[in-house]
Protein backbone atom coordinates (compact mmCIF):
# COMPACT_ATOMS: atom_id res chain seq x y z
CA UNK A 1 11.85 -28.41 -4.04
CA UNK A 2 9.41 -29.48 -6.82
CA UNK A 3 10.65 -30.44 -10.30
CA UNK A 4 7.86 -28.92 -12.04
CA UNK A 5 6.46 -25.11 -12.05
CA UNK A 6 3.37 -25.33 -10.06
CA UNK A 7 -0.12 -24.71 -11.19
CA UNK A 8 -0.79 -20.91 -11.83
CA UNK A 9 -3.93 -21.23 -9.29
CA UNK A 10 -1.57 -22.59 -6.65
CA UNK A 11 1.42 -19.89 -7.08
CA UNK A 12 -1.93 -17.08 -6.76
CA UNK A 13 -2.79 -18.85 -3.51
CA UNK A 14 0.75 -18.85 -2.29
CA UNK A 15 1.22 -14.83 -3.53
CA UNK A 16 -2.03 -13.98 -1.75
CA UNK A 17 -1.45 -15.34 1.29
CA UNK A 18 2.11 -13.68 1.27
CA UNK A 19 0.83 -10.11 -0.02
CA UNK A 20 -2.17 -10.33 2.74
CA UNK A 21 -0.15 -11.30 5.36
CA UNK A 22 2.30 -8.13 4.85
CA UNK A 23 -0.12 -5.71 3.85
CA UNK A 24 -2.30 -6.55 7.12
CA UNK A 25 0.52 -5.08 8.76
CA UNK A 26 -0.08 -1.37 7.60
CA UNK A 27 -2.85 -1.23 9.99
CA UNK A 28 -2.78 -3.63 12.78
CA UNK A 29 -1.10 -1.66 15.37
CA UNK A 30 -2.84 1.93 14.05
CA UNK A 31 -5.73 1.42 16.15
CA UNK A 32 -4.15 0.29 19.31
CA UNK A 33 -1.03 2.61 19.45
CA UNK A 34 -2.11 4.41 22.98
CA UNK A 35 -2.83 0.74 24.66
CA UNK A 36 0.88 0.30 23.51
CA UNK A 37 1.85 3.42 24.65
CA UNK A 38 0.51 2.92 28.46
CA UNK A 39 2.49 -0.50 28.36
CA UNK A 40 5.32 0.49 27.27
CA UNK A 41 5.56 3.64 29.58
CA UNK A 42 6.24 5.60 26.15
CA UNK A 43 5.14 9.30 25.40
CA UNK A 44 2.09 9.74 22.21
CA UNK A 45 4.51 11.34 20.16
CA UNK A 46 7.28 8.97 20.51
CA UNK A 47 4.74 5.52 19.84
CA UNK A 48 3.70 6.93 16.46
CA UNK A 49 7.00 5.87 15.58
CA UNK A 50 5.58 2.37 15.39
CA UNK A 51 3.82 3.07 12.27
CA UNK A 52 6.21 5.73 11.04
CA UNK A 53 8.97 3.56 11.41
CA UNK A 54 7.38 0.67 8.86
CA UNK A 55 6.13 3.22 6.50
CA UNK A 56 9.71 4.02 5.96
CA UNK A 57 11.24 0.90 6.22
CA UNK A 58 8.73 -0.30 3.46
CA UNK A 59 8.95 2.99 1.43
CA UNK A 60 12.94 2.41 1.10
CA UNK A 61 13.10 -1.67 0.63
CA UNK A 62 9.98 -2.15 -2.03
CA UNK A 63 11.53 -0.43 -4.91
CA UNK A 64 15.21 -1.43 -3.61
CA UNK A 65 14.18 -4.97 -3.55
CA UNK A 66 11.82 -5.13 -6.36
CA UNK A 67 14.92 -4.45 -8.45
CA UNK A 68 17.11 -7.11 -7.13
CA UNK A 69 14.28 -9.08 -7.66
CA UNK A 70 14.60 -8.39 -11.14
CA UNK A 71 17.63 -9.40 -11.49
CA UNK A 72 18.73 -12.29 -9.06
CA UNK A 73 15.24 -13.89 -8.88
CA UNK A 74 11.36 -12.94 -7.83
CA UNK A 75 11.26 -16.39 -5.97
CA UNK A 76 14.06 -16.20 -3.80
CA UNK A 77 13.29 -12.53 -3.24
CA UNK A 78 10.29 -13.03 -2.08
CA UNK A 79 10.79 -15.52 0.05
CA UNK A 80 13.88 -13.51 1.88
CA UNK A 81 11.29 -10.69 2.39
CA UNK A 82 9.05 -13.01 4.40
CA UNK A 83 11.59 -14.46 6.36
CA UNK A 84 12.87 -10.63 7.45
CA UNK A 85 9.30 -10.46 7.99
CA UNK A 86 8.68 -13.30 10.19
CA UNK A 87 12.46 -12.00 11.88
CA UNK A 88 11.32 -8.41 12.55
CA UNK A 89 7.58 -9.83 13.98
CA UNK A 90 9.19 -12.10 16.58
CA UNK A 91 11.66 -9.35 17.61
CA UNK A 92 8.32 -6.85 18.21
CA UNK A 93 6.57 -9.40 20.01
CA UNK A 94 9.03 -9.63 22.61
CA UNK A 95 10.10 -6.28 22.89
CA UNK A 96 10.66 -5.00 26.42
CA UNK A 97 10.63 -1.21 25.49
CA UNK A 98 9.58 1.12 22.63
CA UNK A 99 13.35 1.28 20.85
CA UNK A 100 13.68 -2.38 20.34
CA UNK A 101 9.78 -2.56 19.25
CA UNK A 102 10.61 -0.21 16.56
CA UNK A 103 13.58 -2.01 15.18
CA UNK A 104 11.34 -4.58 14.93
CA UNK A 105 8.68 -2.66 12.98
CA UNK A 106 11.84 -1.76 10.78
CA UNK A 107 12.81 -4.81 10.43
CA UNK A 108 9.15 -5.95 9.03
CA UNK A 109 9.06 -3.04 6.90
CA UNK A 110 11.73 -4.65 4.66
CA UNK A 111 9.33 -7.08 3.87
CA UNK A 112 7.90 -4.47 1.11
CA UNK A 113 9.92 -6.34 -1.53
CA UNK A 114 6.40 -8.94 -1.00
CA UNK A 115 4.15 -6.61 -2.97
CA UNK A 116 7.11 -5.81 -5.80
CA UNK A 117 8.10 -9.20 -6.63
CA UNK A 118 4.45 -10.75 -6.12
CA UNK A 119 3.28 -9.31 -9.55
CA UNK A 120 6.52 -10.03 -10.94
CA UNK A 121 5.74 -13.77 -10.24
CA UNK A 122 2.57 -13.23 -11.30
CA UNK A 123 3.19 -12.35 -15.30
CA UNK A 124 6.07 -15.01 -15.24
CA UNK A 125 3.28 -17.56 -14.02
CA UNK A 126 0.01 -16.76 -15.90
CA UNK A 127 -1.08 -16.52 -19.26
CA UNK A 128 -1.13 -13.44 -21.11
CA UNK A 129 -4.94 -13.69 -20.97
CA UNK A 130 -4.94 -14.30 -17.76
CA UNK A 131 -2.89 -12.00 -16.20
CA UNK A 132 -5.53 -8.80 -15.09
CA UNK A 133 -7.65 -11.14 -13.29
CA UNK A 134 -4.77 -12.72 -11.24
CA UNK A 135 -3.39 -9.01 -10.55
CA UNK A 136 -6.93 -7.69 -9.61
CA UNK A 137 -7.27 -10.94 -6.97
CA UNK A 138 -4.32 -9.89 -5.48
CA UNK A 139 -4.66 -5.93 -5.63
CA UNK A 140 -7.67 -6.89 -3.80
CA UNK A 141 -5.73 -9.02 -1.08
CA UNK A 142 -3.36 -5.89 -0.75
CA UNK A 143 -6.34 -3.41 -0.17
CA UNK A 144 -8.52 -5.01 1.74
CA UNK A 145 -5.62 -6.58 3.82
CA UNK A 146 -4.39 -2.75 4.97
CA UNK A 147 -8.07 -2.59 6.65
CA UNK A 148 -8.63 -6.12 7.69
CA UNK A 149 -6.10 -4.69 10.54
CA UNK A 150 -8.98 -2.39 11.94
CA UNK A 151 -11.26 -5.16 12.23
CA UNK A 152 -9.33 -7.26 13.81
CA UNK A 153 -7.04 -5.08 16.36
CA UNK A 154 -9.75 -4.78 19.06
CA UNK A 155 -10.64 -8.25 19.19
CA UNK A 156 -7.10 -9.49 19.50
CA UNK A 157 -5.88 -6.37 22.09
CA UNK A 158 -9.30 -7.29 23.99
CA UNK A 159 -8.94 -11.17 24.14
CA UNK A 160 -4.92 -12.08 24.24
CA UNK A 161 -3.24 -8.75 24.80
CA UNK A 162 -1.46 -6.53 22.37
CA UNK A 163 1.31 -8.70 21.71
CA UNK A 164 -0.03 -10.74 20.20
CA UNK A 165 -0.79 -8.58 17.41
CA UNK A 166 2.54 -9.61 16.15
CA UNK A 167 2.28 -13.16 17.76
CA UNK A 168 -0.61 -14.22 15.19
CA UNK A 169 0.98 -12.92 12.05
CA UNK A 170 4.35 -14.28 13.07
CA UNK A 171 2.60 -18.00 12.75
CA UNK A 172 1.27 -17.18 9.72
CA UNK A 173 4.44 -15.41 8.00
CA UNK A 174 6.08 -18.53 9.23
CA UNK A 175 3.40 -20.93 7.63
CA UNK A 176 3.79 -19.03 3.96
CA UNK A 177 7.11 -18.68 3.82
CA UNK A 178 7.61 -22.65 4.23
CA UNK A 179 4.40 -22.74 1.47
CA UNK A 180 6.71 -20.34 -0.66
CA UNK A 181 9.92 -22.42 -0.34
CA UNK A 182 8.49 -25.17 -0.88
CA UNK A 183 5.81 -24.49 -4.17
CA UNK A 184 7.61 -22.10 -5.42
CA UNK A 185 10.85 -23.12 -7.76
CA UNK A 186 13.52 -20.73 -7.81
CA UNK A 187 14.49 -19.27 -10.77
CA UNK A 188 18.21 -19.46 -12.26
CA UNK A 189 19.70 -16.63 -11.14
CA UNK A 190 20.37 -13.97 -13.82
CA UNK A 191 24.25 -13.77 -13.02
CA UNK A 192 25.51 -10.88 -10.12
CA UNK A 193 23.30 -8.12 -9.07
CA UNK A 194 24.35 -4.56 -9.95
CA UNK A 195 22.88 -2.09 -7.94
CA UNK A 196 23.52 1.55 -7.91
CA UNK A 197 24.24 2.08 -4.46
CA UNK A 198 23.98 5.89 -4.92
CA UNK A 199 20.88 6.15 -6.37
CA UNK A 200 19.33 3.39 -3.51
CA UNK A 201 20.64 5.76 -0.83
CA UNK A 202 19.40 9.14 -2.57
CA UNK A 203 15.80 7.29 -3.09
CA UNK A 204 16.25 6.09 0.23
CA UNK A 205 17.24 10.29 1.91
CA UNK A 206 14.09 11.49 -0.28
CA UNK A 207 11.95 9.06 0.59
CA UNK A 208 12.90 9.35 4.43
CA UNK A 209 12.82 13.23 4.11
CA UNK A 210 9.54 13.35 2.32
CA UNK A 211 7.62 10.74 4.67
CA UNK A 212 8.92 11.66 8.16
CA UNK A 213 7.09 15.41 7.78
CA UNK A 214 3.61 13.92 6.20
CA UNK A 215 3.77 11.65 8.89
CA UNK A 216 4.50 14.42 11.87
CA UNK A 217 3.24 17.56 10.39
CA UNK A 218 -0.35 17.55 12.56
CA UNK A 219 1.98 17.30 15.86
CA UNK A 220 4.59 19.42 14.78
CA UNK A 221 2.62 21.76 12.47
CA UNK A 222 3.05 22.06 8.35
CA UNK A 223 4.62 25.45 9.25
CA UNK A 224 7.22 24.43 11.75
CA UNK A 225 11.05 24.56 10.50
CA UNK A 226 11.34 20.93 10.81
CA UNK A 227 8.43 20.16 8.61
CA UNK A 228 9.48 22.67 5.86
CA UNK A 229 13.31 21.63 6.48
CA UNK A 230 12.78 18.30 5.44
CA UNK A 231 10.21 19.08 2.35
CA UNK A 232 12.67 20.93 1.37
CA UNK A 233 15.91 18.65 1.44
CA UNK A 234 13.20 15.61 -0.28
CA UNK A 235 13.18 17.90 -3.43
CA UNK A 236 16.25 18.76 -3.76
CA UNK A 237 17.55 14.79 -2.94
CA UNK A 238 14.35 13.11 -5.23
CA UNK A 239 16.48 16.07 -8.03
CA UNK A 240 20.40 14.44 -7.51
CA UNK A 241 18.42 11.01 -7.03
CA UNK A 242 16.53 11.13 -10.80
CA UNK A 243 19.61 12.99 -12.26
CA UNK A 244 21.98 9.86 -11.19
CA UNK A 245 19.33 7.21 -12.52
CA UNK A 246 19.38 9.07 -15.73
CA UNK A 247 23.43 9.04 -16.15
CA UNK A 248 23.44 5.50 -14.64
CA UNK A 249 24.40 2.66 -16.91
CA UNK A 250 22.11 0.27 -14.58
CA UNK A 251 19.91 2.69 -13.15
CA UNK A 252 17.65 1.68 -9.83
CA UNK A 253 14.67 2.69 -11.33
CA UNK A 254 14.56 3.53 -15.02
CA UNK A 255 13.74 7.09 -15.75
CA UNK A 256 12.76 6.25 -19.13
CA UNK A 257 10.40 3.63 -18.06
CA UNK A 258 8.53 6.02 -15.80
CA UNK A 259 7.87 8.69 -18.42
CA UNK A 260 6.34 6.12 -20.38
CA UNK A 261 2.91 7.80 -20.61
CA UNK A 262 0.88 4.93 -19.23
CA UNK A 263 2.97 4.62 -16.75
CA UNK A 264 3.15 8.64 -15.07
CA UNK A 265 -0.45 8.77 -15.42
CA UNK A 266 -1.13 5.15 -14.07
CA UNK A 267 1.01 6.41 -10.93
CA UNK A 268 -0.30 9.65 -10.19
CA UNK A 269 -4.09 8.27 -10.43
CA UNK A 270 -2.40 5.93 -7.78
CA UNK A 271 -1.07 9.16 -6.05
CA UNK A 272 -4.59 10.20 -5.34
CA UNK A 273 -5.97 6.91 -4.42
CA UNK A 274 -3.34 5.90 -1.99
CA UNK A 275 -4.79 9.20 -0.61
CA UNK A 276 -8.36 8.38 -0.39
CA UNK A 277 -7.91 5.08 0.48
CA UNK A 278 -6.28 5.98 3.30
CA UNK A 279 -8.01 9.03 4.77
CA UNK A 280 -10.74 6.82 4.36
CA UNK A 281 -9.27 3.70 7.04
CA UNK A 282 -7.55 6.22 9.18
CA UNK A 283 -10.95 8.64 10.21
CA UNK A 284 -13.79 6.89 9.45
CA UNK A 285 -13.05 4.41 12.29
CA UNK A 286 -12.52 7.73 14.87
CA UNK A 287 -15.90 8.79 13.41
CA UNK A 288 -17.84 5.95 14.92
CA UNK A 289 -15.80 5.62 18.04
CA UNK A 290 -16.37 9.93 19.13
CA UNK A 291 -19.21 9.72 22.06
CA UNK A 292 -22.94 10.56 20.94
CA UNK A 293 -22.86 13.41 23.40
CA UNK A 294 -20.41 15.01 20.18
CA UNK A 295 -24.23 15.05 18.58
CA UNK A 296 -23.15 12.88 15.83
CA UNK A 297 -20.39 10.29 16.99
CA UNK A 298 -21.73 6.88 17.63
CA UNK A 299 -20.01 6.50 20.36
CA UNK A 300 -19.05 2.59 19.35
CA UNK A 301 -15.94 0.89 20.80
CA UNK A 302 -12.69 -0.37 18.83
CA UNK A 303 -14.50 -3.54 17.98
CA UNK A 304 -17.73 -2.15 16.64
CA UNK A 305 -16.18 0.29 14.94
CA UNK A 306 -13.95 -2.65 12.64
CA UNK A 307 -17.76 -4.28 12.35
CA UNK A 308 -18.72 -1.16 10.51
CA UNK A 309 -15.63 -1.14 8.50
CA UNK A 310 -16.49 -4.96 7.12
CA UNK A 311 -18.82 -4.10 4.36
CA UNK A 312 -15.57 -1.91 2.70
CA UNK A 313 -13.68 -4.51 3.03
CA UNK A 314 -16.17 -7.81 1.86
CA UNK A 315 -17.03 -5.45 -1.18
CA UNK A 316 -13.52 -4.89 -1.93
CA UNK A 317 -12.58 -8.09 -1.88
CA UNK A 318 -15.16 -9.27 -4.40
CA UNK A 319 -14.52 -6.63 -6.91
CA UNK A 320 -11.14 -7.59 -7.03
CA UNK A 321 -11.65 -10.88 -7.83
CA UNK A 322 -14.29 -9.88 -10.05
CA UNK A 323 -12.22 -7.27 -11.64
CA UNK A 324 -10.50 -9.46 -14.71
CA UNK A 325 -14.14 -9.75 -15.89
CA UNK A 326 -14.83 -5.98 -15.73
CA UNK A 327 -12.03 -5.58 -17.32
CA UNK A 328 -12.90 -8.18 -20.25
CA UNK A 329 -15.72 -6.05 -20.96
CA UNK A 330 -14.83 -2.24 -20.51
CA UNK A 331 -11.02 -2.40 -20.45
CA UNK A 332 -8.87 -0.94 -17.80
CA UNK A 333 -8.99 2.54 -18.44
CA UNK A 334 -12.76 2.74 -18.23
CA UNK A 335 -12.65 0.57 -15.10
CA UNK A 336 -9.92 2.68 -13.36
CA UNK A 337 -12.20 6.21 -14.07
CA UNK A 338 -15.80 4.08 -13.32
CA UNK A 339 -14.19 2.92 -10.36
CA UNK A 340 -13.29 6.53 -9.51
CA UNK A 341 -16.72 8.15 -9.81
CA UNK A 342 -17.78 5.78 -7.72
CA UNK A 343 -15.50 6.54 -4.97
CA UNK A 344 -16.49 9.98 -5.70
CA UNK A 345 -20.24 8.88 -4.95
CA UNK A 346 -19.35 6.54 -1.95
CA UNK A 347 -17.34 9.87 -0.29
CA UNK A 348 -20.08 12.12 -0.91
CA UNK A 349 -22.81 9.98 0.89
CA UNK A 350 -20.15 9.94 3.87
CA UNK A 351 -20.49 13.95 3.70
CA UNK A 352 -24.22 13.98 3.63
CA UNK A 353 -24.86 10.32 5.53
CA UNK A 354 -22.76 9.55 8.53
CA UNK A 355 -24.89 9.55 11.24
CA UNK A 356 -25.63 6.48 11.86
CA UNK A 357 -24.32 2.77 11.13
CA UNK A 358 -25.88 2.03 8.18
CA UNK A 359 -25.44 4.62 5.97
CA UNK A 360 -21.77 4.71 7.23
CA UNK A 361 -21.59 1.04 6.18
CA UNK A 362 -23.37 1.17 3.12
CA UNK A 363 -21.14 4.30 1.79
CA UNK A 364 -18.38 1.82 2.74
CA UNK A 365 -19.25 -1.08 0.60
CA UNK A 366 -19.89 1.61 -2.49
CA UNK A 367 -16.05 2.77 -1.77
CA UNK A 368 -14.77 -0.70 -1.72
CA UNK A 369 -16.45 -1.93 -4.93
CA UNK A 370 -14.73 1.50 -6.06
CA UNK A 371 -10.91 0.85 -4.12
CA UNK A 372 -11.04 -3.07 -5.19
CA UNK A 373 -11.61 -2.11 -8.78
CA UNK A 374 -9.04 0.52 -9.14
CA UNK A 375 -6.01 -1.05 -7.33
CA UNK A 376 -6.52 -3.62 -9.60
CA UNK A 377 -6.07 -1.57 -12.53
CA UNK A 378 -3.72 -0.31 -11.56
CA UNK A 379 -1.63 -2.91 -10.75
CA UNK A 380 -2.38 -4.51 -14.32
CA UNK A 381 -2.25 -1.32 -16.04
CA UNK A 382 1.51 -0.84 -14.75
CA UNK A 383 2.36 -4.65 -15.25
CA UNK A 384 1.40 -4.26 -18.80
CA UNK A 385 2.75 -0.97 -19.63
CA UNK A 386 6.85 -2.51 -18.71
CA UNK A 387 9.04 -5.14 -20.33
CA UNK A 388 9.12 -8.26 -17.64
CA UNK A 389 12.72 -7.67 -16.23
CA UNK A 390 11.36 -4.02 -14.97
CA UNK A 391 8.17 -5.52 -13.29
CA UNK A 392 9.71 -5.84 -10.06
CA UNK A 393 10.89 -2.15 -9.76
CA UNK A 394 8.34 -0.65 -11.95
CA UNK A 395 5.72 -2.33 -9.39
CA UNK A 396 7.67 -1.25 -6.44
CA UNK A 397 7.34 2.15 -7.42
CA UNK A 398 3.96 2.55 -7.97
CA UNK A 399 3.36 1.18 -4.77
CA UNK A 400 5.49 3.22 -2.97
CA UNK A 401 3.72 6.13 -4.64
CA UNK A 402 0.05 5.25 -2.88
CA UNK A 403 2.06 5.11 -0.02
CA UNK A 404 3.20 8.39 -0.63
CA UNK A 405 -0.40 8.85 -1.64
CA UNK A 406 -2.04 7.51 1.40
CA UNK A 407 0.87 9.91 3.94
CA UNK A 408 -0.18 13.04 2.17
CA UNK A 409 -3.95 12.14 2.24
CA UNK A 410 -3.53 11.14 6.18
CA UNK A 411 -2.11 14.37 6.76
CA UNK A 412 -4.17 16.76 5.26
CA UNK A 413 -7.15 14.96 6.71
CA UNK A 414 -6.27 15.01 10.08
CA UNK A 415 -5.63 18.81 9.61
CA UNK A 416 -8.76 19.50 8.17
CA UNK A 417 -10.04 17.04 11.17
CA UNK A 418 -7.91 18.23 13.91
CA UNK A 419 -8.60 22.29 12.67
CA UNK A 420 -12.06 22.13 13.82
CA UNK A 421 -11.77 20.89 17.00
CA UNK A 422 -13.51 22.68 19.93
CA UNK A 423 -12.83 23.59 23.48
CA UNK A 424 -13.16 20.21 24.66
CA UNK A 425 -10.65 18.72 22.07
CA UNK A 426 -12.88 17.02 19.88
CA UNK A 427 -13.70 17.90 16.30
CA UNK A 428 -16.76 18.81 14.78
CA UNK A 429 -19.22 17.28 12.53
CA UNK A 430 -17.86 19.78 10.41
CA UNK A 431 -14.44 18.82 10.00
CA UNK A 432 -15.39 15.23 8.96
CA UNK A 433 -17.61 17.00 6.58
CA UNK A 434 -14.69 18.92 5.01
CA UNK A 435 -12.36 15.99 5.12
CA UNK A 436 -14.85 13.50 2.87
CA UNK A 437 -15.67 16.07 0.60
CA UNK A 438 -11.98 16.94 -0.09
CA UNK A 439 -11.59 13.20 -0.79
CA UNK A 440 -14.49 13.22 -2.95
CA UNK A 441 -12.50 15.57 -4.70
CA UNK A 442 -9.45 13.47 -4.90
CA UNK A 443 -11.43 10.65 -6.35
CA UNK A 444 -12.89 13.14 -8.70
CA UNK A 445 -9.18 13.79 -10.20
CA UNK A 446 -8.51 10.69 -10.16
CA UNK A 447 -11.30 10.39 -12.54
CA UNK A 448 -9.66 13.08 -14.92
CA UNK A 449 -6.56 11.73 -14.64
CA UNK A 450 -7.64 8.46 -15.86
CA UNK A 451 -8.83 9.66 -19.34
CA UNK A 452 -5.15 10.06 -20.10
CA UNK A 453 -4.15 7.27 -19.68
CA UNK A 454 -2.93 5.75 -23.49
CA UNK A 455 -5.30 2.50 -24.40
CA UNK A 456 -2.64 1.48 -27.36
CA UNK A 457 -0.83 -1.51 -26.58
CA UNK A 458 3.21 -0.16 -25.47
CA UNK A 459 6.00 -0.29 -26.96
CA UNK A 460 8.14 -2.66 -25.70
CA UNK A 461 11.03 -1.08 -26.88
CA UNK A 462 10.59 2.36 -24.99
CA UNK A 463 13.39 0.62 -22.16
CA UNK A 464 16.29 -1.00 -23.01
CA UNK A 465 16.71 -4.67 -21.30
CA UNK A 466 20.75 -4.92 -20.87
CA UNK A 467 20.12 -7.06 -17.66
CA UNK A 468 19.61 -10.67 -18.36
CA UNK A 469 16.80 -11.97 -16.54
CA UNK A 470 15.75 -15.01 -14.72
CA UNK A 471 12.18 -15.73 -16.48
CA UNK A 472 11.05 -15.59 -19.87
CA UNK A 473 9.54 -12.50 -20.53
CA UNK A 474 5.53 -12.76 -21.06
CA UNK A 475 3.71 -10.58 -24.00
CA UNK A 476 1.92 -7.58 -22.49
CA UNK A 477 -1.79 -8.02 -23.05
CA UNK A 478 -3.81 -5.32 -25.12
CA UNK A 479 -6.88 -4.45 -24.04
């Protein structure tokens, strides 16, 4: 272990590779799931389970996690996550049937902690000054990680097999979480972690109960009794779950904290992003790979269809890293609603445009500059709207809510999608049509939404700090 803190450039390089490495995982296996299916002898229905299974396993453990991380120490944390990680990638890779593959996928999914503690590290590491533009590199990581997986499925499935879609990142999990042990110090622990069991399995039931029917409601219908069952049982658990956090002495998630106003509206712009973001890498893929005889598919295979993808995800990645600068001269509240209209522009030319590669890829690149700038927003504006020892769990949350985000927009896409279908099965040009326009729509909110966001700096003393915590706290930044 080193007897000095390491360089902030160095602990950014360690975080990214950690956050990428996780967050490639969203998508990997999306693209691939009916080659898995045919190996595995499995039914459609019952492989979706591979991504359903993360989701939820991620949904439950980053908020869970981001608190303990809080409390007993980001470092160690975050290294623990990687190492379930690297646990739960090995078991998947040499699964011999569809159950134990999805114990492994649950098994990665508790890696989630990664993204919660990350920007914890981050504040304790960086100067005040410096903080946006070391949250906006790695809220670009994040994003353009979650579609680096489409690019690079068919090219791994076609070469070395599908295994080895787990095989890769296993190496590399393996590789960062030595670089992690080894950079990064560990902080002194801030004495025994108190966790409200209750509330983490109430969060945990509403969570479960609110994901599982976004997830399954274009196979088993939004008016089925299963779908509405379950809606129904997440509101009334996400009810007992904020009313214990609000009587708890050391709540899970602070229910003060999250009606700080920069904060709910930070969250629900997030909300609608999640959505867009994900509509977006779930059907525009399927758009290029539908056969020309459809009269406007491109009839493109697996591969070519990631190719077309790259633009979203080169532009993304460069306004993230360029992002602490936009923010330097506009501020984050009129980067989050620029950013916005221009993912209302970039889904709009996808309604009009989309029939051919091109236009598909340049309306890409418009909606990554626009994704890349407003994760990292964001991210900063919820790191800077918290006291430090709520970073963790205040972070955790938000991302869990563009997960939330990104399950509700996936869902009501692939209805709008899947409604227009034909005879022969396949949509029409139509549905697509619909689907881009109702995320320009989304964006468009998102827009709104951002005006309310407060530009005064917070008040730090909105939420009480009883817990002691393992870093000195760093000064929010005012922008």
């Amino acid at each position: 272990m080193p007897s000095a803190r390491p360089s902030p450039r160095v602990v950014l390089a360690v975080l990214a590779a950690a956050v990428g490495s996780f967050s490639l995982l969203q998508s990997l296996v999306a693209p691939v799931l009916p080659t898995i299916q045919r190996e595995l002898h499995t039914s459609a229905a019952s492989v979706t389970w591979v991504l359903t299974a993360w989701l939820l396993a991620a949904a439950v453990a980053t908020p869970l996690l981001g608190r303990v991380g809080d409390l007993a120490g980001k470092e160690r944390t975050l290294v623990a996550a990687l190492a379930a990680v690297g646990a739960g990638l090995l078991l998947a890779a040499v699964a011999p049937n569809l159950p134990v593959l999805l114990v492994g996928r649950v098994v990665q999914g508790l890696g989630g902690a990664v993204f919660a503690v990350s920007f914890g590290i981050l504040r304790d590491a960086f100067p005040a000054a410096r903080v946006s533009s070391a949250v906006g590199v790695l809220s670009a990581v994040i994003a353009a990680g979650g579609g680096l997986g489409v690019v690079l499925a068919g090219p791994i499935v076609g070469l070395l097999g599908w295994r080895w879609l787990f095989w890769i990142p296993l190496i590399v999990v393996a590789a960062v979480t030595l670089l992690a042990r080894r950079v990064l110090p560990a902080a002194p622990s801030g004495g025994p972690v108190r966790v409200n069991w209750t509330a983490a399995l109430l969060l945990a039931g509403w969570l479960v109960a609110l994901l599982v029917p976004l997830s399954m409601a274009t196979s088993w219908g939004w008016a089925s009794l299963s779908t509405l069952g379950l809606l129904a049982a997440a509101v009334v658990l996400c009810a007992l779950w904020v009313r214990v956090e609000l009587r708890s002495a050391v709540p899970l998630i602070d229910m003060r904290m999250m009606r700080i106003p920069a904060v709910w509206t930070t969250n629900l712009a997030a909300l609608l992003f999640g959505g867009a973001m994900f509509g977006i890498y779930a059907f525009l893929p399927q758009l290029v790979q539908l056969p020309r005889a459809t009269g406007f598919g491109l009839g493109e295979s697996l591969s070519a269809a990631g190719l077309v993808m790259l633009p979203m995800l080169v532009a993304m990645s460069l306004a993230g890293v360029l992002s602490g600068r936009v923010t330097q001269l506009v501020g984050l509240k009129a980067q989050l609603v620029g950013a916005s209209l221009v993912g209302v522009a970039g889904c709009a030319l996808l309604a009009l445009f989309h029939g051919g590669a091109l236009p598909i890829a340049a309306a890409g690149a418009l909606l990554g500059v626009a994704f890349g700038l407003a994760y990292a927003a964001l991210a900063s504006l919820i790191v800077q709207a918290v006291p430090a020892s709520q970073t963790g769990a205040a972070s955790g949350m938000s991302t869990n809510i563009r997960t939330i985000g990104g399950a509700l927009g996936t869902a009501v896409i692939a209805s709008v999608v899947t409604a227009s279908a034909g005879p022969t099965g396949l949509p029409a040009e139509s549905g697509f049509t619909d689907a881009f326009w109702v995320l320009a729509a989304a964006s468009l909110v998102a827009a709104l939404v951002g005006l309310l966001i407060p530009v005064a700096r917070p008040r730090r003393s909105v939420v009480p700090e009883p817990e002691p915590v393992a870093a000195a706290p760093v000064p929010a930044v005012s922008r």
